[in-house]
PDB file of N, CA and C in Angstrom:
ATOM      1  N   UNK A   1    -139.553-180.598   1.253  1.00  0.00           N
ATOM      2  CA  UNK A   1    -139.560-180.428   2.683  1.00  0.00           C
ATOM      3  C   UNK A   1    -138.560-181.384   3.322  1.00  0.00           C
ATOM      4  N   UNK A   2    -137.947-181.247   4.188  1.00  0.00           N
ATOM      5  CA  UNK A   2    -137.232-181.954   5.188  1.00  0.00           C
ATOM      6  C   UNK A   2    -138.063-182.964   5.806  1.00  0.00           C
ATOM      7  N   UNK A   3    -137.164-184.232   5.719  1.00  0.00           N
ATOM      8  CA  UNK A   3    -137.940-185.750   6.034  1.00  0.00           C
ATOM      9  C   UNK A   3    -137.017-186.404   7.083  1.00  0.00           C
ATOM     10  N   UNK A   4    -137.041-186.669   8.330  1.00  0.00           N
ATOM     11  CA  UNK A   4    -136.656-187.365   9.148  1.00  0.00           C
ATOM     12  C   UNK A   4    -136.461-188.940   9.020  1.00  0.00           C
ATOM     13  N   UNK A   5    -135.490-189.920   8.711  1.00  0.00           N
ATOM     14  CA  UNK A   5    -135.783-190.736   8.610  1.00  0.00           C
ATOM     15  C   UNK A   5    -135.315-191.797   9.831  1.00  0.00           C
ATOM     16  N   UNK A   6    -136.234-192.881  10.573  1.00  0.00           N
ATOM     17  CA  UNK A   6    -135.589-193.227  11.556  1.00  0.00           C
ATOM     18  C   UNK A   6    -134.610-194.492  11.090  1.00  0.00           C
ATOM     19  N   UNK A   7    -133.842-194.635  11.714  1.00  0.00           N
ATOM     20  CA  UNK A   7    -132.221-196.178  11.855  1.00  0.00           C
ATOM     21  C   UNK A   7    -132.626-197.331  10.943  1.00  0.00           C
ATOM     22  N   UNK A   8    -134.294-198.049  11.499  1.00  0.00           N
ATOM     23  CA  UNK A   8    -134.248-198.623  10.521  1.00  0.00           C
ATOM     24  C   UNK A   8    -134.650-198.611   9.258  1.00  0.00           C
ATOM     25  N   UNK A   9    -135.135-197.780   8.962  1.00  0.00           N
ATOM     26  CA  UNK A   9    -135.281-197.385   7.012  1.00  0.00           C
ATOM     27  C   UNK A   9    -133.961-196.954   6.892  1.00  0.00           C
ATOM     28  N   UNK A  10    -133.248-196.586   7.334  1.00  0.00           N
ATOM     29  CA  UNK A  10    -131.955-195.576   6.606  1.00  0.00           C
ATOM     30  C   UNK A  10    -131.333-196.595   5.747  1.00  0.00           C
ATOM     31  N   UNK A  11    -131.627-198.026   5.522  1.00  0.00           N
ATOM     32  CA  UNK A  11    -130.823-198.492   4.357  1.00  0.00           C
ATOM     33  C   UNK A  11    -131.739-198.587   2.888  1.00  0.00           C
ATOM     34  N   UNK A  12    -132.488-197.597   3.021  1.00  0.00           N
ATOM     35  CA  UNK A  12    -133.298-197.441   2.316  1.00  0.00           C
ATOM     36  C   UNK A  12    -132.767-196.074   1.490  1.00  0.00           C
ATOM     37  N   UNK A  13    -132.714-195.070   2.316  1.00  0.00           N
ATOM     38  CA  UNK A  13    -132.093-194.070   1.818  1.00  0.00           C
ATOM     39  C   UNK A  13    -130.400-193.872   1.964  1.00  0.00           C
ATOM     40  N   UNK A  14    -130.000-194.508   2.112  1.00  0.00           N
ATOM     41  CA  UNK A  14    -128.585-194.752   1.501  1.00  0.00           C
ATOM     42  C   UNK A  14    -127.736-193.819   3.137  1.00  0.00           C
ATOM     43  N   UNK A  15    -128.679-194.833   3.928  1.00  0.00           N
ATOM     44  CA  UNK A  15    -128.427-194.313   5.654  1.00  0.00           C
ATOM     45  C   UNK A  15    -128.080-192.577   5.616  1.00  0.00           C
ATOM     46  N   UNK A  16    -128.401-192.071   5.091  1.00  0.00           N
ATOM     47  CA  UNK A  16    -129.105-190.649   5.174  1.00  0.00           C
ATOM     48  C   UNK A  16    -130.051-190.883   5.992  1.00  0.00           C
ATOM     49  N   UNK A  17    -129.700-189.684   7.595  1.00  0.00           N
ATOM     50  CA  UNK A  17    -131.104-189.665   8.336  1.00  0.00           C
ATOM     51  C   UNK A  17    -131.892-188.190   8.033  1.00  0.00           C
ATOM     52  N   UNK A  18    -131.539-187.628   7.089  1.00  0.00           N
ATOM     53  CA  UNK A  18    -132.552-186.738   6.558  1.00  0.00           C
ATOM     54  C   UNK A  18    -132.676-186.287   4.797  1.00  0.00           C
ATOM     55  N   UNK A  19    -134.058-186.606   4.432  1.00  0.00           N
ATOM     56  CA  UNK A  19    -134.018-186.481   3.067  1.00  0.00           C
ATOM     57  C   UNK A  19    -135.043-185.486   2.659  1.00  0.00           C
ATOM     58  N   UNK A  20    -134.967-184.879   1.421  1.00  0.00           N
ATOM     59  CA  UNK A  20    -135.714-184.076   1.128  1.00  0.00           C
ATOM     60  C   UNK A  20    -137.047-184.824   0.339  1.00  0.00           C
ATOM     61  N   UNK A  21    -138.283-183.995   0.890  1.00  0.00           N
ATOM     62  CA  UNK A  21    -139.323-184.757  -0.602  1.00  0.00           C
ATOM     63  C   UNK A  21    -140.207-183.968  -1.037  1.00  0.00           C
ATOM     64  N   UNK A  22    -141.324-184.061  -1.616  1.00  0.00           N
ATOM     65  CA  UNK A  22    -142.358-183.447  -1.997  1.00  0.00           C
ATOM     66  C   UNK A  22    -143.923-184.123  -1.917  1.00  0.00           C
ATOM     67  N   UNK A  23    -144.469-183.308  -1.849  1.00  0.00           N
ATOM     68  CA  UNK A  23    -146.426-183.720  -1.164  1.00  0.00           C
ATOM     69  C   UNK A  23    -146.977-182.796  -0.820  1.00  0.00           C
ATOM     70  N   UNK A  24    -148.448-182.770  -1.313  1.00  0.00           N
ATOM     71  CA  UNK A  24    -149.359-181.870  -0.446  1.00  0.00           C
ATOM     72  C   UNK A  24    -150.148-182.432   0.583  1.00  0.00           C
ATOM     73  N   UNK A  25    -149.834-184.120   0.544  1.00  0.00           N
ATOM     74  CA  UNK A  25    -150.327-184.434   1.764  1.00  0.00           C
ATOM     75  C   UNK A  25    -149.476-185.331   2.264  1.00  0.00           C
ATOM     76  N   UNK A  26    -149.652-185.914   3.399  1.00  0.00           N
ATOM     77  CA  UNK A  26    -148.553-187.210   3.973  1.00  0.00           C
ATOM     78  C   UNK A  26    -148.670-188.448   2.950  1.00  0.00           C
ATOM     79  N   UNK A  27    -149.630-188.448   2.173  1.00  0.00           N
ATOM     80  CA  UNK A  27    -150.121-189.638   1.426  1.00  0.00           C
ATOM     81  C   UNK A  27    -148.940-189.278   0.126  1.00  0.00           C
ATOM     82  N   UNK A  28    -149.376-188.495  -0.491  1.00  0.00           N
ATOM     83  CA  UNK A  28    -148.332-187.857  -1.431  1.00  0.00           C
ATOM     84  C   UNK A  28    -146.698-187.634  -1.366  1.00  0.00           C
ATOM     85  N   UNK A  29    -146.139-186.793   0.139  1.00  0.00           N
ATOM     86  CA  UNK A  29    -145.040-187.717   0.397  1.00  0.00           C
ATOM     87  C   UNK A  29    -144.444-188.867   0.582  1.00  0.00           C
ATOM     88  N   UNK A  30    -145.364-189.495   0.943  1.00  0.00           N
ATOM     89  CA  UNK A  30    -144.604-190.933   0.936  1.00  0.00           C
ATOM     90  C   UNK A  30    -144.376-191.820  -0.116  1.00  0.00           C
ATOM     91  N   UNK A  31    -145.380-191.399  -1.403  1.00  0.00           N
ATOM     92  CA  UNK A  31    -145.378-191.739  -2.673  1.00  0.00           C
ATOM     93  C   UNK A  31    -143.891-191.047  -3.224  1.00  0.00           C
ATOM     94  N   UNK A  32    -143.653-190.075  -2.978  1.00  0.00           N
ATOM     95  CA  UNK A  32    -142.171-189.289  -3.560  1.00  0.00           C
ATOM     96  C   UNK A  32    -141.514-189.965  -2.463  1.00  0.00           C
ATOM     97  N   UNK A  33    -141.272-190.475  -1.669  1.00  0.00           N
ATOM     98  CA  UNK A  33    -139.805-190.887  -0.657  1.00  0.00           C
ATOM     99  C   UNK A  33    -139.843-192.595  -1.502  1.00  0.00           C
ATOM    100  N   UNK A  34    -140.923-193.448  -1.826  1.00  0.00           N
ATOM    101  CA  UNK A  34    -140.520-194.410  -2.534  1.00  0.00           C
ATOM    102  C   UNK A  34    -140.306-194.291  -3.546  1.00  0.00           C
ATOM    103  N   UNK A  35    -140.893-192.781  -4.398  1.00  0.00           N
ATOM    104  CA  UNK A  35    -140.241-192.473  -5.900  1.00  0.00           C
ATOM    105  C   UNK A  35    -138.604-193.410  -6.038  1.00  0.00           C
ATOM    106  N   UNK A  36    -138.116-192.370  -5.014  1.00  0.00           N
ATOM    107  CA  UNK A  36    -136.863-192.061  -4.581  1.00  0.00           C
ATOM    108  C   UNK A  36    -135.672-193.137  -3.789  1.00  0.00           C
ATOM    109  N   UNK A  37    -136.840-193.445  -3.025  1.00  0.00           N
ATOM    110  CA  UNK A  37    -136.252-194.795  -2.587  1.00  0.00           C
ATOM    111  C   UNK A  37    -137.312-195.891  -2.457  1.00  0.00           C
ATOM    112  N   UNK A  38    -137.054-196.900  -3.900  1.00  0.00           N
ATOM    113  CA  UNK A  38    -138.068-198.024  -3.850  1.00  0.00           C
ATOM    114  C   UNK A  38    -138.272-198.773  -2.690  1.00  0.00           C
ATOM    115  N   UNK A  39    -139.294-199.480  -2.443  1.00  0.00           N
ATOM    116  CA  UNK A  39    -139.820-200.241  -0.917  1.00  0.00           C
ATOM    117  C   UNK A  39    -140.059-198.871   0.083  1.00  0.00           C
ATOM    118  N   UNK A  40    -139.565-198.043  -0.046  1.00  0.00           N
ATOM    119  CA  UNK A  40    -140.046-196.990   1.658  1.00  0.00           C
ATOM    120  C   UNK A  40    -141.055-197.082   1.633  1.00  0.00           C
ATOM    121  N   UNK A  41    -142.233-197.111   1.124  1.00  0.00           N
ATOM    122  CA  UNK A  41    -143.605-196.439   1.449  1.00  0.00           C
ATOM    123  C   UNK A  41    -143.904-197.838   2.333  1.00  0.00           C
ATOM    124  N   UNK A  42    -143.684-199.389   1.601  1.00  0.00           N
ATOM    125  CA  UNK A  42    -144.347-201.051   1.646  1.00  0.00           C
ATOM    126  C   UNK A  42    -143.617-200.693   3.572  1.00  0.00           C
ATOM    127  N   UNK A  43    -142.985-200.291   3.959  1.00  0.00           N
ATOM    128  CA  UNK A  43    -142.308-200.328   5.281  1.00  0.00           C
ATOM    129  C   UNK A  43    -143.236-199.261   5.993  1.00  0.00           C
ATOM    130  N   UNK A  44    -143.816-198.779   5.652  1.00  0.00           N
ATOM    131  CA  UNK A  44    -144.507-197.360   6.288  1.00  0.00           C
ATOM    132  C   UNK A  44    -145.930-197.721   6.465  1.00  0.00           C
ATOM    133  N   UNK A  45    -146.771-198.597   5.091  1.00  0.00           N
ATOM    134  CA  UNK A  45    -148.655-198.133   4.991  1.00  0.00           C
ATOM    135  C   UNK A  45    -148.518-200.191   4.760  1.00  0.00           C
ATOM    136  N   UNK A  46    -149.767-199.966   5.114  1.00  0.00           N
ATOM    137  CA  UNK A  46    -149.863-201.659   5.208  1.00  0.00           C
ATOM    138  C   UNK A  46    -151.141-202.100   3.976  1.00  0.00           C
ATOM    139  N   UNK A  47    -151.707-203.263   4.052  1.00  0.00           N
ATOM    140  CA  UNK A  47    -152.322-203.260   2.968  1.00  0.00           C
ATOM    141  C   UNK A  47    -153.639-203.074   2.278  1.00  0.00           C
ATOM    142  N   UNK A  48    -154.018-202.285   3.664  1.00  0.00           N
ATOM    143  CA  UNK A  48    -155.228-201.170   3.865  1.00  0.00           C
ATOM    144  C   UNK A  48    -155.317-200.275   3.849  1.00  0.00           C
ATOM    145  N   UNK A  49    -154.041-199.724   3.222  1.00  0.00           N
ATOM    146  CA  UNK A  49    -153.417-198.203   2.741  1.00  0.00           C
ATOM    147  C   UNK A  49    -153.259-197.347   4.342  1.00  0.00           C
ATOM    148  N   UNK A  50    -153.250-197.984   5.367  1.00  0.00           N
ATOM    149  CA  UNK A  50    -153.023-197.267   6.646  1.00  0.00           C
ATOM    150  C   UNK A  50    -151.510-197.203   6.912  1.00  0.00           C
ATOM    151  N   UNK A  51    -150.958-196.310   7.288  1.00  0.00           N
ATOM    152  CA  UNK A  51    -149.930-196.010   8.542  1.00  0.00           C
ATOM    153  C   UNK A  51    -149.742-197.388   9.192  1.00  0.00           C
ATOM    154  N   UNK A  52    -148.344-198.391   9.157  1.00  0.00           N
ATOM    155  CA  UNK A  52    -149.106-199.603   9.919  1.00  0.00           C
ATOM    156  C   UNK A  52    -148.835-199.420  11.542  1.00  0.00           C
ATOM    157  N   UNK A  53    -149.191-200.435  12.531  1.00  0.00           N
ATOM    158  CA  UNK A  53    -149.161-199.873  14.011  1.00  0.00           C
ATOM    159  C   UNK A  53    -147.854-199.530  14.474  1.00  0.00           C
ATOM    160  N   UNK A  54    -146.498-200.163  14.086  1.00  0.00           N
ATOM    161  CA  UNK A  54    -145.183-199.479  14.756  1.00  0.00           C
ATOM    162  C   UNK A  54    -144.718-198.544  13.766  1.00  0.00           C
ATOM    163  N   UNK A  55    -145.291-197.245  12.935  1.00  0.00           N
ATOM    164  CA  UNK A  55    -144.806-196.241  12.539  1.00  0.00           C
ATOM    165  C   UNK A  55    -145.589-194.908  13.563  1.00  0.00           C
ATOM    166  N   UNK A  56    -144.800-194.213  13.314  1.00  0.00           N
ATOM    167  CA  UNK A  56    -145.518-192.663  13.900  1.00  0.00           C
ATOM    168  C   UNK A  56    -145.254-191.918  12.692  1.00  0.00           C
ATOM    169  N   UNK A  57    -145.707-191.088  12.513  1.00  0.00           N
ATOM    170  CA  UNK A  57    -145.616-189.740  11.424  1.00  0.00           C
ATOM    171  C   UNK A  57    -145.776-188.564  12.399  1.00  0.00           C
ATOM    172  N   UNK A  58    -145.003-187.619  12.378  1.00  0.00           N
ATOM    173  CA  UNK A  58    -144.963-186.213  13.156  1.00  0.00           C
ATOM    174  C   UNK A  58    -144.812-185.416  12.302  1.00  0.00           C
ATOM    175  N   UNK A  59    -145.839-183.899  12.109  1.00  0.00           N
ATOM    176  CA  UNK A  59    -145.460-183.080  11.126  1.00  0.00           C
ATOM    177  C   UNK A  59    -145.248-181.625  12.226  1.00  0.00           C
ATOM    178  N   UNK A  60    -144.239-181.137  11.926  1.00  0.00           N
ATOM    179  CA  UNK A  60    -143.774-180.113  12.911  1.00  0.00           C
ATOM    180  C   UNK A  60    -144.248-180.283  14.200  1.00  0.00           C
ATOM    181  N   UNK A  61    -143.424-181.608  14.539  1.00  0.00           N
ATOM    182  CA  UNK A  61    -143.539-182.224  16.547  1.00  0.00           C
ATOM    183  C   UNK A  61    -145.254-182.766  16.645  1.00  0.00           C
ATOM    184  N   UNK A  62    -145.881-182.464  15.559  1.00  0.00           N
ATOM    185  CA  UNK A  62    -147.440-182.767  16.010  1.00  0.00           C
ATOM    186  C   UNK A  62    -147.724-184.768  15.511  1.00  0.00           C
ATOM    187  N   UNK A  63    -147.740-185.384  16.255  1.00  0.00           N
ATOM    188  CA  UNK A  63    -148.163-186.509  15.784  1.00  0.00           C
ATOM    189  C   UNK A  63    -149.196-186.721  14.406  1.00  0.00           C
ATOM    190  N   UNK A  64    -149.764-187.498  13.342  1.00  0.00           N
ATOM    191  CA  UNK A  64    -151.155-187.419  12.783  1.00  0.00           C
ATOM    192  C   UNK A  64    -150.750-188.818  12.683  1.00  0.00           C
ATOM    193  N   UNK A  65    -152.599-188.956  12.562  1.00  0.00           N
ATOM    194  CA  UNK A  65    -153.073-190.259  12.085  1.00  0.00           C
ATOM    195  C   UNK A  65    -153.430-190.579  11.154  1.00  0.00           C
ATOM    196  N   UNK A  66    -153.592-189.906  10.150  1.00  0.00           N
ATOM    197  CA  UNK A  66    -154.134-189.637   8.690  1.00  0.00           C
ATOM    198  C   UNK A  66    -153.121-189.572   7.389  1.00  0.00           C
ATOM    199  N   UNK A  67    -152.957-190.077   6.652  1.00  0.00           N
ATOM    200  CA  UNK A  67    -152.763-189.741   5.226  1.00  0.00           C
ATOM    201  C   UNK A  67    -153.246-188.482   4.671  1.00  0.00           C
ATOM    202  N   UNK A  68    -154.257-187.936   4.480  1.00  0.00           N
ATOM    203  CA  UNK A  68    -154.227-186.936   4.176  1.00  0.00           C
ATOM    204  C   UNK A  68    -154.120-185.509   4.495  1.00  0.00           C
ATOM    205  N   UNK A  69    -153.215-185.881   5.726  1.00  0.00           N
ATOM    206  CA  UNK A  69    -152.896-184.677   6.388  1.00  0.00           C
ATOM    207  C   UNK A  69    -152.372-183.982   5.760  1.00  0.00           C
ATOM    208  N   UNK A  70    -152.632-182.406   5.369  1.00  0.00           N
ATOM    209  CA  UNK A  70    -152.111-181.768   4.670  1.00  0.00           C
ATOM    210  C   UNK A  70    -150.368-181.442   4.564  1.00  0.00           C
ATOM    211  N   UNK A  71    -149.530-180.723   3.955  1.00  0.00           N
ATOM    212  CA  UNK A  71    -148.650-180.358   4.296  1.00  0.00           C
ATOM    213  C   UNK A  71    -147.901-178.901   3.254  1.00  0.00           C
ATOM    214  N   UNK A  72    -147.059-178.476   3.940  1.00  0.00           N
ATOM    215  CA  UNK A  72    -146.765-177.109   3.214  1.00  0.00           C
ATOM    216  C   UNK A  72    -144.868-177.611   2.969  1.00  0.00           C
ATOM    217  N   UNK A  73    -144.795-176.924   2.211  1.00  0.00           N
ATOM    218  CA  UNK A  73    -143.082-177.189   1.430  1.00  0.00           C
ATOM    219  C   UNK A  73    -142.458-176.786   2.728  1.00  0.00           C
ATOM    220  N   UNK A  74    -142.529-175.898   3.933  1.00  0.00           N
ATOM    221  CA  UNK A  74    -141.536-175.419   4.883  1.00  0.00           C
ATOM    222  C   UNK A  74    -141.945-176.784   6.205  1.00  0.00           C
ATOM    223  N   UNK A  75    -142.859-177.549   5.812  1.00  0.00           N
ATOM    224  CA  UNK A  75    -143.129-178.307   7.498  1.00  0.00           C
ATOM    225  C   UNK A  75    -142.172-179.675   7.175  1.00  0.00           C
ATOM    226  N   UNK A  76    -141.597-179.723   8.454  1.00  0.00           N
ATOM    227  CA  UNK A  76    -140.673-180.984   8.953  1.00  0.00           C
ATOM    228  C   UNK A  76    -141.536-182.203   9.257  1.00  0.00           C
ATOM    229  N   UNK A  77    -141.243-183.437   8.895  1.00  0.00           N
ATOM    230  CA  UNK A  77    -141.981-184.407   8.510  1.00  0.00           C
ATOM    231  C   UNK A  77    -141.118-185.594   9.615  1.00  0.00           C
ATOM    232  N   UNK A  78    -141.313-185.831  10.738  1.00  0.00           N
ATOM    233  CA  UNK A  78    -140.301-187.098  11.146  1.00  0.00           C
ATOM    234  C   UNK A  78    -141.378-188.608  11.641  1.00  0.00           C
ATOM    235  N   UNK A  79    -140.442-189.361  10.869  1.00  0.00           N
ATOM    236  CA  UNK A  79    -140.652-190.395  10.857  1.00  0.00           C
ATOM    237  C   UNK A  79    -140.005-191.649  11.762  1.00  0.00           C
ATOM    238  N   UNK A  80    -140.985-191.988  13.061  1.00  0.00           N
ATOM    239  CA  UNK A  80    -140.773-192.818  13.728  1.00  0.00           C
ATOM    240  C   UNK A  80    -140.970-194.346  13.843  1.00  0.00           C
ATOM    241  N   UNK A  81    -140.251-194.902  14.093  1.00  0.00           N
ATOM    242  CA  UNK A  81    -140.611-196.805  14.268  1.00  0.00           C
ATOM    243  C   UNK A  81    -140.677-197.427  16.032  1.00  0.00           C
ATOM    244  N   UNK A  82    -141.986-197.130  16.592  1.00  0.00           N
ATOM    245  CA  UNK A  82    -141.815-198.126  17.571  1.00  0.00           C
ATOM    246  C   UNK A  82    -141.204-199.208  17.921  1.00  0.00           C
ATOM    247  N   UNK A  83    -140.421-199.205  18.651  1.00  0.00           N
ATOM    248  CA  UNK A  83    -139.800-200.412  19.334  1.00  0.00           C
ATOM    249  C   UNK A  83    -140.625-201.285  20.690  1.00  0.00           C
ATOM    250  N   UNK A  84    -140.378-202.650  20.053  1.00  0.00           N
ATOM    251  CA  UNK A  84    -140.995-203.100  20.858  1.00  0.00           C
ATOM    252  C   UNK A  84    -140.337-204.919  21.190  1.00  0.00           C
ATOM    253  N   UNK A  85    -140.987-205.386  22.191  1.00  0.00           N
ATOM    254  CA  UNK A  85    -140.160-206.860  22.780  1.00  0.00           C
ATOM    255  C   UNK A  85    -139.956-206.972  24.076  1.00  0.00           C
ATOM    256  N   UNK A  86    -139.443-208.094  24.524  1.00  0.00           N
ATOM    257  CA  UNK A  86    -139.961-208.218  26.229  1.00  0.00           C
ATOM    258  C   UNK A  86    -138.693-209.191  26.438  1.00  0.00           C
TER     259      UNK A  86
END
């Protein structure tokens, strides 16, 4: 499936802002995007296996909060990083 990646991971994937991966759930993709590119996932899930608070996950424009959100080989996966500072 098509993976959105935002500015700051892209030196992760070799600043490619879109990569391909595989999963039947968000939990499972993100395990194949660090296959692929070691450290992505440690930047994404924290050490309570959660989503940590400045990522978003969107699967076709829909926000989730879950890891095991399902997913199908045709859904678009984008991956956001809150910005934040004062």
């Amino acid at each position: 499936m098509r993976v959105l990646i935002p500015t700051p991971l892209r030196s992760y994937t070799g600043e490619r802002a879109e990569v391909a991966a595989e999963g039947a759930s968000v939990r499972e993709l993100l395990l194949d995007l660090d296959r692929q590119f070691p450290g992505f996932r440690f930047r994404m899930i924290d050490e309570q296996d959660a989503v940590r608070p400045h990522m978003r996950v969107f699967v076709n424009g829909e926000q989730t909060l879950s890891l095991d959100t399902p997913l199908a080989s045709s859904d678009e996966v984008q991956i956001l990083q809150a910005l934040s500072g004062g």
